[in-house]
N, C-alpha and C. Protein backbone atom coordinates (compact mmCIF):
# COMPACT_ATOMS: atom_id res chain seq x y z
N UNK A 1 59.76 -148.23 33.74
CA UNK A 1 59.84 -146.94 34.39
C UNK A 1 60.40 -145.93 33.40
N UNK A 2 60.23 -145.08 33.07
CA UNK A 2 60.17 -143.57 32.27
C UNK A 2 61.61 -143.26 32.90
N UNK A 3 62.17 -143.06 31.97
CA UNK A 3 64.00 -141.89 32.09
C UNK A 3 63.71 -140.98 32.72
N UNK A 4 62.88 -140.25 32.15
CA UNK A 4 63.05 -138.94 33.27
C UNK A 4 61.14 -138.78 33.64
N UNK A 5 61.10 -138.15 35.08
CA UNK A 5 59.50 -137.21 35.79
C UNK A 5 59.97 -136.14 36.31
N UNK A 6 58.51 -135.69 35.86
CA UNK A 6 58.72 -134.02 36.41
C UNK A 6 57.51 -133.90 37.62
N UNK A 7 58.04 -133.39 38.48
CA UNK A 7 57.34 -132.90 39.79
C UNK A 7 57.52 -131.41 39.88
N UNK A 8 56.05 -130.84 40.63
CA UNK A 8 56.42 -129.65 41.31
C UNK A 8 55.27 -129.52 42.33
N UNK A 9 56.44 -128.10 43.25
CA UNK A 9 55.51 -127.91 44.31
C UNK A 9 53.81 -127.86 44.21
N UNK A 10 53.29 -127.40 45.25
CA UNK A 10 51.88 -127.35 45.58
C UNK A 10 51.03 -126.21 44.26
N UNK A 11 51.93 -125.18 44.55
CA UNK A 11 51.44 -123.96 43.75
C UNK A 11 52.25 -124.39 42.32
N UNK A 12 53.34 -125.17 41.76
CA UNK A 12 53.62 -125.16 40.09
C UNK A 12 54.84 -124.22 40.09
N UNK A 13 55.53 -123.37 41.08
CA UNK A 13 56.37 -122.86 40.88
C UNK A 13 57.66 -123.17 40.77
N UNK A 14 58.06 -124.49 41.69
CA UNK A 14 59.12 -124.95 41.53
C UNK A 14 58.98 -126.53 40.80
N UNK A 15 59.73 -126.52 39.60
CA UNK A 15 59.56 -127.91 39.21
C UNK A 15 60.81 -128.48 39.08
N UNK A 16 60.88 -130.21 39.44
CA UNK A 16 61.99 -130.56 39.35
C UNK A 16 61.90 -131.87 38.33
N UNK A 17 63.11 -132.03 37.99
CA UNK A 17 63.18 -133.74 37.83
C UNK A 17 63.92 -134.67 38.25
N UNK A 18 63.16 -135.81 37.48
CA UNK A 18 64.25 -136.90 38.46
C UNK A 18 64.52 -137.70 36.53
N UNK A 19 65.94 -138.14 37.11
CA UNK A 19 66.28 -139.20 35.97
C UNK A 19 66.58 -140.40 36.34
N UNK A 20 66.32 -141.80 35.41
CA UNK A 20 66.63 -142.65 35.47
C UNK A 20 66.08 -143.15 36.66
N UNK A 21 66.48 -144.25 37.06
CA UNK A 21 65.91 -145.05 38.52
C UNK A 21 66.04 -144.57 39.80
N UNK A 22 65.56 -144.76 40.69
CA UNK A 22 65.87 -143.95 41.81
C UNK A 22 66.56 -145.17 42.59
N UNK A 23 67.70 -145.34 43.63
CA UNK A 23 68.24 -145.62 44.60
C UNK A 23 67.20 -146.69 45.29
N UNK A 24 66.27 -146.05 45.77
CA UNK A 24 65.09 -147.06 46.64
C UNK A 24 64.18 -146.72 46.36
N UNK A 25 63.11 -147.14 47.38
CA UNK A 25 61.59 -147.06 47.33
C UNK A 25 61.34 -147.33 48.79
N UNK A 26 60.74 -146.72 49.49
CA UNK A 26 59.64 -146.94 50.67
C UNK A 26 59.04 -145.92 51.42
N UNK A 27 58.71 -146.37 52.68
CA UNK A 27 57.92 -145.54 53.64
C UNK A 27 59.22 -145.07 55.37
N UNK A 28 58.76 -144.11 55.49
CA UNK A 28 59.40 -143.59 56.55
C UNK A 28 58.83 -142.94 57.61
N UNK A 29 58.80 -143.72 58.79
CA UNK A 29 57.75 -143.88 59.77
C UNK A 29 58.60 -142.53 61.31
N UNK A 30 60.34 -142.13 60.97
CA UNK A 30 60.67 -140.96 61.60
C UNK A 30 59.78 -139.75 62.22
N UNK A 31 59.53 -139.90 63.64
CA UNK A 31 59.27 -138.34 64.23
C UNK A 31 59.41 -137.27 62.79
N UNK A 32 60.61 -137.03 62.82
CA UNK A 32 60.85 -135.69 61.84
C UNK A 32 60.17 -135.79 60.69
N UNK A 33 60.19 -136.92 59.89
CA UNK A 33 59.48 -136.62 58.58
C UNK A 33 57.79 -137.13 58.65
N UNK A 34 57.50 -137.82 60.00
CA UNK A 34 55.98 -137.72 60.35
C UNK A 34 55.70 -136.10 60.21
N UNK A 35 56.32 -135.48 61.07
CA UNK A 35 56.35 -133.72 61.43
C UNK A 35 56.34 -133.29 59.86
N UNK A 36 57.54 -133.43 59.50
CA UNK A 36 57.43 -132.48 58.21
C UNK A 36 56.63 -132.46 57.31
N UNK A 37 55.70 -133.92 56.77
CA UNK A 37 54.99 -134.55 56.03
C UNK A 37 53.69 -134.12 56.39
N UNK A 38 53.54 -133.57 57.91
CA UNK A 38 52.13 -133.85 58.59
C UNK A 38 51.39 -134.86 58.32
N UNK A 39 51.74 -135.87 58.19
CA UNK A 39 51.31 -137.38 57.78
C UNK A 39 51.59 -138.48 59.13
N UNK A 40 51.17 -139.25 59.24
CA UNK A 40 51.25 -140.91 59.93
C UNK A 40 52.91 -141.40 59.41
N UNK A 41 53.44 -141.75 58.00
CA UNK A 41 54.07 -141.97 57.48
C UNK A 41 54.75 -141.19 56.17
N UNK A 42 55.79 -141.42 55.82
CA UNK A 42 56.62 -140.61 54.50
C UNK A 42 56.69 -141.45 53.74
N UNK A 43 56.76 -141.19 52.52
CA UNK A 43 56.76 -142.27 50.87
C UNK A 43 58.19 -141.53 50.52
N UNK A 44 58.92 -142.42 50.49
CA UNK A 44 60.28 -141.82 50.16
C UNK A 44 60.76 -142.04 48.59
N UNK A 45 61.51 -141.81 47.69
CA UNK A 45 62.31 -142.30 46.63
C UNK A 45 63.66 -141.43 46.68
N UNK A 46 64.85 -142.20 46.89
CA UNK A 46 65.97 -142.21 46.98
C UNK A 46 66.52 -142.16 45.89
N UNK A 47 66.97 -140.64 45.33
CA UNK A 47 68.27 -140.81 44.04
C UNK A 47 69.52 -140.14 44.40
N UNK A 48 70.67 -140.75 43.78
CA UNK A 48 71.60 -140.19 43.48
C UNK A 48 71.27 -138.55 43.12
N UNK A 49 72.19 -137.34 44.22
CA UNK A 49 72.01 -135.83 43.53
C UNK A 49 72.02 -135.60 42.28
N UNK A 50 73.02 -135.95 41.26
CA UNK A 50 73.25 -135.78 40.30
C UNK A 50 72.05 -136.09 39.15
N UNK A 51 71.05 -136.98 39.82
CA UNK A 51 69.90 -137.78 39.04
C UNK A 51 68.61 -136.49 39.38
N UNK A 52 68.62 -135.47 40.44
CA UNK A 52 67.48 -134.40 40.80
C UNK A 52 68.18 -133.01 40.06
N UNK A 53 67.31 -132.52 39.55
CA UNK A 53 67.47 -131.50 38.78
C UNK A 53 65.70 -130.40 39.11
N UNK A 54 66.27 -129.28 39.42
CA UNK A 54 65.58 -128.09 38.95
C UNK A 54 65.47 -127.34 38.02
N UNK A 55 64.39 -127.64 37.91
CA UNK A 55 63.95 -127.12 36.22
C UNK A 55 63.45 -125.72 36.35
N UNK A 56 62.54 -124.97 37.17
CA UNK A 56 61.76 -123.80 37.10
C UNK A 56 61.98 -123.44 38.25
N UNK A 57 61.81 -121.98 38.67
CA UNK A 57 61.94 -121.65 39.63
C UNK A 57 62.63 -121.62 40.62
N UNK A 58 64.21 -122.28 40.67
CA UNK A 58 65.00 -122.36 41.54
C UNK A 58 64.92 -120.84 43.14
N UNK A 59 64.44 -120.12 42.48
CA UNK A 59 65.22 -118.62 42.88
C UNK A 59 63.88 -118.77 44.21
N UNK A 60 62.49 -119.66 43.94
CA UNK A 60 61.70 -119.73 45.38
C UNK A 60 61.98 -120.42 46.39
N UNK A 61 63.12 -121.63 45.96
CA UNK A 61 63.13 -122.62 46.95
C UNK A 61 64.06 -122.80 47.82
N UNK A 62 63.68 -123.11 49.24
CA UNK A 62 63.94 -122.88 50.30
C UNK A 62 64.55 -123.85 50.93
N UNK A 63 65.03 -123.99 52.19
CA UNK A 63 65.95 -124.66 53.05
C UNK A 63 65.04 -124.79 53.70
N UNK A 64 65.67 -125.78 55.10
CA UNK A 64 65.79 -126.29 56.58
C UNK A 64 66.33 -127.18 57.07
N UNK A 65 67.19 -126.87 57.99
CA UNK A 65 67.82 -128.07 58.27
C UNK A 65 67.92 -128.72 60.03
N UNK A 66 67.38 -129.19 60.31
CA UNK A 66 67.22 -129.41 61.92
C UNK A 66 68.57 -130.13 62.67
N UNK A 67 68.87 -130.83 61.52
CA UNK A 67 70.30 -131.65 62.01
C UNK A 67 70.96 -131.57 60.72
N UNK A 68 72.27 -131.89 60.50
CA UNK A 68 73.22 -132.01 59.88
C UNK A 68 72.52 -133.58 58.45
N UNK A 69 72.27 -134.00 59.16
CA UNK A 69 72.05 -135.20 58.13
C UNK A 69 70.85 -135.01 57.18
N UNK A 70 70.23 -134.29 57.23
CA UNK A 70 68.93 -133.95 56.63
C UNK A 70 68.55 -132.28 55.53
N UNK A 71 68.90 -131.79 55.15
CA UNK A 71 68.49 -130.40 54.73
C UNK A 71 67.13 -130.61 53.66
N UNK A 72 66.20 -129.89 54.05
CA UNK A 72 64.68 -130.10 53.43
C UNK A 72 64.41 -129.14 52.85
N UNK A 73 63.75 -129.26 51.41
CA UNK A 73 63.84 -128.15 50.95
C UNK A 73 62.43 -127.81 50.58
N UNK A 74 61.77 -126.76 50.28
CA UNK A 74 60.52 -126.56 49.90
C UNK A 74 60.46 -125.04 49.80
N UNK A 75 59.00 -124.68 48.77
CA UNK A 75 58.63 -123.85 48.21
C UNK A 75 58.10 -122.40 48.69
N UNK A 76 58.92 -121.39 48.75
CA UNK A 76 59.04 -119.69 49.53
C UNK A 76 57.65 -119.95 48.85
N UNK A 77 56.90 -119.66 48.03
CA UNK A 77 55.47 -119.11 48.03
C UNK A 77 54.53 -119.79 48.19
N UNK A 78 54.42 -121.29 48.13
CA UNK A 78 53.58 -122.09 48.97
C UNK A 78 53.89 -122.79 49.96
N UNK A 79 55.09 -122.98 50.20
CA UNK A 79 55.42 -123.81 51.35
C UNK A 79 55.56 -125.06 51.15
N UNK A 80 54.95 -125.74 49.54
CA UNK A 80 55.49 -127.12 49.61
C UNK A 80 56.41 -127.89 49.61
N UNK A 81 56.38 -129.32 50.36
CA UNK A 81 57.45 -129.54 50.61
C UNK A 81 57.62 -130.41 49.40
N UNK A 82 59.79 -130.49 48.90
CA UNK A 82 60.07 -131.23 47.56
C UNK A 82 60.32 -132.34 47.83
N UNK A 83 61.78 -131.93 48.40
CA UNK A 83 63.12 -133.37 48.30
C UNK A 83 64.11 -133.04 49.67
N UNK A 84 64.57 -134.13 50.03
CA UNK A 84 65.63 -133.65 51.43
C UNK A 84 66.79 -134.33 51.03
N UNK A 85 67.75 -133.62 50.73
CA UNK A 85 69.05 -133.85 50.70
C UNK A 85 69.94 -134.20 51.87
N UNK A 86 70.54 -135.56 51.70
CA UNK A 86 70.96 -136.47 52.82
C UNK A 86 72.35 -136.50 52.60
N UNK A 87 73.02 -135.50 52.78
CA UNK A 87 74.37 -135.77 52.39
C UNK A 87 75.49 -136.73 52.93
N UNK A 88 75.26 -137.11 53.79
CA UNK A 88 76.24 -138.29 54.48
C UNK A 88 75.32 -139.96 54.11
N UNK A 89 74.58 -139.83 53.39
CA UNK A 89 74.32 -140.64 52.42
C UNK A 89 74.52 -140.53 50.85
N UNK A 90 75.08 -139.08 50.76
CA UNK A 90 75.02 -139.03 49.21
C UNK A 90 73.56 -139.89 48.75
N UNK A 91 72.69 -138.94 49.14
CA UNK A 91 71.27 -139.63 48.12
C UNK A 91 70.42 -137.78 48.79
N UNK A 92 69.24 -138.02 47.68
CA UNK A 92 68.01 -137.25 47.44
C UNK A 92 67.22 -137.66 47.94
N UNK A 93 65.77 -137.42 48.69
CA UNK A 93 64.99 -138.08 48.74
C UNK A 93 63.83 -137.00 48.22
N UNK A 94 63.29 -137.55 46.87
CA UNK A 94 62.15 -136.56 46.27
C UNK A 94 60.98 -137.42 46.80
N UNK A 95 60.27 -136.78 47.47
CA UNK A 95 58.94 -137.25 48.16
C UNK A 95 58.09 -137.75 47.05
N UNK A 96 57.50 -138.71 47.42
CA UNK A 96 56.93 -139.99 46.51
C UNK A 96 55.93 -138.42 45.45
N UNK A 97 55.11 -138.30 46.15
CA UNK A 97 53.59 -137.46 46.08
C UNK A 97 54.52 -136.16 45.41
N UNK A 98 55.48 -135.59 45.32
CA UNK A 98 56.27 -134.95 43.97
C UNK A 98 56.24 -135.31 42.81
N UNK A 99 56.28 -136.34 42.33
CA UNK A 99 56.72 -136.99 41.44
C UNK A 99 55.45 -137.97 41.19
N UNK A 100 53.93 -137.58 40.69
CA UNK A 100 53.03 -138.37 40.55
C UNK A 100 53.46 -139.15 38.94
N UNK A 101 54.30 -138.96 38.28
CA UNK A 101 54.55 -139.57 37.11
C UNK A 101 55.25 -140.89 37.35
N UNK A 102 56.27 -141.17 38.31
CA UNK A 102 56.76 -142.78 38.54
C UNK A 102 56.02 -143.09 39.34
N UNK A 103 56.37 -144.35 39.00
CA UNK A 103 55.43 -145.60 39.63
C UNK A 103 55.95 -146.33 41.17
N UNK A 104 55.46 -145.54 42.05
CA UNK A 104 55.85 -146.22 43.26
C UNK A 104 56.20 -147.10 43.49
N UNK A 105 57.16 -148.02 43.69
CA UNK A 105 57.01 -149.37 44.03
C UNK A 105 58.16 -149.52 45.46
N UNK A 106 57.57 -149.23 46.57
CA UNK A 106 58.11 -149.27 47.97
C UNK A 106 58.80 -150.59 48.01
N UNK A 107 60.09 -150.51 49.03
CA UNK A 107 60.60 -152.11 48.90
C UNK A 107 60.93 -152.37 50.65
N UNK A 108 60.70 -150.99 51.46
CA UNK A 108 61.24 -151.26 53.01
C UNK A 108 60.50 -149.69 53.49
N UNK A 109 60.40 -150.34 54.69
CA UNK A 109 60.08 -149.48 55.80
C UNK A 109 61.03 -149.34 56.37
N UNK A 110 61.73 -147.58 57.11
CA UNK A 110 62.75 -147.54 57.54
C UNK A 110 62.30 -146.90 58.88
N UNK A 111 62.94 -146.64 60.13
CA UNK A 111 62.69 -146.10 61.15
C UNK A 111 61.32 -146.70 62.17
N UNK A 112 61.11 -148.00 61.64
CA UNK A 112 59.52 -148.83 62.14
C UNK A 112 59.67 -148.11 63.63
N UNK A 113 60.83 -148.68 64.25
CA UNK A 113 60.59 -148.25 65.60
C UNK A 113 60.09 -147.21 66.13
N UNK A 114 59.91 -146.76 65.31
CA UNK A 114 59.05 -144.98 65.74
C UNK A 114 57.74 -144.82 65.17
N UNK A 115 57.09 -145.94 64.66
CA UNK A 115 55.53 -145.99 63.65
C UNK A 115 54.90 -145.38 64.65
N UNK A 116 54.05 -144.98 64.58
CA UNK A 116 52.49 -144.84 65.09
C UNK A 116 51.53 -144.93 63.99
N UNK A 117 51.59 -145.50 63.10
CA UNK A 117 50.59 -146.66 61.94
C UNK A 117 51.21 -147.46 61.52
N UNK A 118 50.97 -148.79 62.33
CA UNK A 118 51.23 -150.14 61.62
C UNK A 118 50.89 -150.05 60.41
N UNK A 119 51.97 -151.05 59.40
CA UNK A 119 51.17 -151.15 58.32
C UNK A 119 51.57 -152.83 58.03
N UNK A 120 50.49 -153.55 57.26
CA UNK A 120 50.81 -155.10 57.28
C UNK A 120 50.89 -155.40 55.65
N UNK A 121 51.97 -155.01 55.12
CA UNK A 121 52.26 -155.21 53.62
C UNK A 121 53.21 -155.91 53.38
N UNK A 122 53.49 -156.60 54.04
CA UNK A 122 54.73 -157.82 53.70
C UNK A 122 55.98 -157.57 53.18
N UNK A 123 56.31 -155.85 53.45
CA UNK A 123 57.80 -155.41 53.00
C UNK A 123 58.21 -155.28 54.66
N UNK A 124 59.83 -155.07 54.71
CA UNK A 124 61.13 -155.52 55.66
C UNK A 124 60.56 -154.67 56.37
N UNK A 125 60.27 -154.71 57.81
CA UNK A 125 60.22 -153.32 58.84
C UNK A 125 61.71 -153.24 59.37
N UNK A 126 62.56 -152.02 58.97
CA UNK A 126 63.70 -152.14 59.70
C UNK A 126 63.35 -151.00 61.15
N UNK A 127 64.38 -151.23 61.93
CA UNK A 127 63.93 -150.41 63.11
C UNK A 127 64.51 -149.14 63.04
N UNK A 128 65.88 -149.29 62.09
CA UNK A 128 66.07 -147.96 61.62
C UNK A 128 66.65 -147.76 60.24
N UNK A 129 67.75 -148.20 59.99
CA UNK A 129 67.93 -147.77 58.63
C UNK A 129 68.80 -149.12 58.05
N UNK A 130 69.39 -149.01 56.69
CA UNK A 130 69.64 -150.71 56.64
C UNK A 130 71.55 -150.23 57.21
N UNK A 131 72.25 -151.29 57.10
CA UNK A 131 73.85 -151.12 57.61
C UNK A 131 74.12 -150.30 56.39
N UNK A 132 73.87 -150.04 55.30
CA UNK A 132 74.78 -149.67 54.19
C UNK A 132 74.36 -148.30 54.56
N UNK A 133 73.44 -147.56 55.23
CA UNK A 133 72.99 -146.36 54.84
C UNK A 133 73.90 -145.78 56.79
N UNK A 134 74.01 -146.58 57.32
CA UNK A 134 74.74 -146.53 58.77
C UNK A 134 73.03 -146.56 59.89
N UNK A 135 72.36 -147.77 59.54
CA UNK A 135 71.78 -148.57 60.43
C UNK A 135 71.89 -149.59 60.75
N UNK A 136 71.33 -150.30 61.57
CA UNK A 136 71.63 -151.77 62.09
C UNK A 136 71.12 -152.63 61.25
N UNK A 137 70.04 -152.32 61.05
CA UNK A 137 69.82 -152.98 59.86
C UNK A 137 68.45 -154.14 60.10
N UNK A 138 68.57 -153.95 61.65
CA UNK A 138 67.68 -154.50 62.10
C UNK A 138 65.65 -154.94 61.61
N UNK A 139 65.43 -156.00 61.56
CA UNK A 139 64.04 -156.29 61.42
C UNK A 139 62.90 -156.13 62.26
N UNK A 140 62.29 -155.71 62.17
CA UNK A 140 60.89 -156.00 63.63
C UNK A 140 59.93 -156.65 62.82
N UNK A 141 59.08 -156.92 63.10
CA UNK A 141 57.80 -157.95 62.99
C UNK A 141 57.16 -156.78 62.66
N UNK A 142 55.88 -157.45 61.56
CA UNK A 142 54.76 -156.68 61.07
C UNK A 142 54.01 -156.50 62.49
C-alpha cells in the first residue's frame, strides 16, 4: 500500500490526502450513509485525523451534521461528498470512491442490521458496530 493518496471531490476542487494505512476497511449498510451515499451500501476507510489532510481548496468545503457523532463534509461547488469525521471515535472516514489510488481491501460490514442488499462475501456481518468502536459487536449470518 502507497504512504500517501490523493483524492478529490467530483468537480477537482477540493483535494485531500490520506497517509499511511488507514484504521479499517469495509462496507456500511446505515440508513444515514445509504442516504448520504445515495447508494444500497457505503465503502468506508477509517483513518486516524491526523493521517487526512487537505491539500486544495479548503475554503469550498462544507459541513453537515445530523447527529453529534457524525459531521460530513463535502464540496460548496459540486456537492461531492469526501470524508465524515467521527469524533467520539477519533477516526476519519474518507469514502472508499475518494481515494481511487488505495487498494480497497474491506475486512467487515458494519450496521448489517439495517442492509437492504445482502451481500455474500465471507467478511463479519456485525449488526452494528464492533465493542471497541461502542457496538456490541454482534454477528448476523450472511
Amino acid at each position: 500500500m502507497a504512504d500517501t493518496n490523493t483524492g478529490t471531490c467530483f468537480c477537482g476542487a477540493v483535494e485531500i490526502q490520506v497517509s499511511g494505512a488507514p484504521e479499517g476497511m469495509g462496507y456500511c449498510h446505515c440508513a444515514s450513509c445509504r442516504s448520504w451515499s445515495a447508494g444500497p451500501v457505503n465503502a468506508f476507510t477509517l483513518w486516524k485525523p491526523k493521517a487526512v489532510k487537505v491539500t486544495k481548496g479548503a475554503e469550498h468545503l462544507a459541513s453537515f451534521s445530523k447527529n453529534p457523532s457524525s459531521v460530513r463534509q463535502f464540496c460548496r461547488l459540486c456537492g461531492g461528498h469526501l470524508m465524515t469525521d467521527h469524533p467520539a471515535m477519533g477516526l476519519t472516514d474518507v469514502y472508499a470512491a475518494t481515494i481511487p489510488t488505495l487498494r480497497f481491501e474491506p475486512g467487515v460490514h458494519v450496521n448489517y442490521a439495517e442492509t437492504v442488499l445482502r451481500m455474500t462475501d465471507g467478511l463479519p456481518k456485525l449488526r452494528d458496530f464492533p465493542v471497541e468502536l461502542g457496538g456490541t459487536g454482534d454477528v448476523l449470518p450472511e
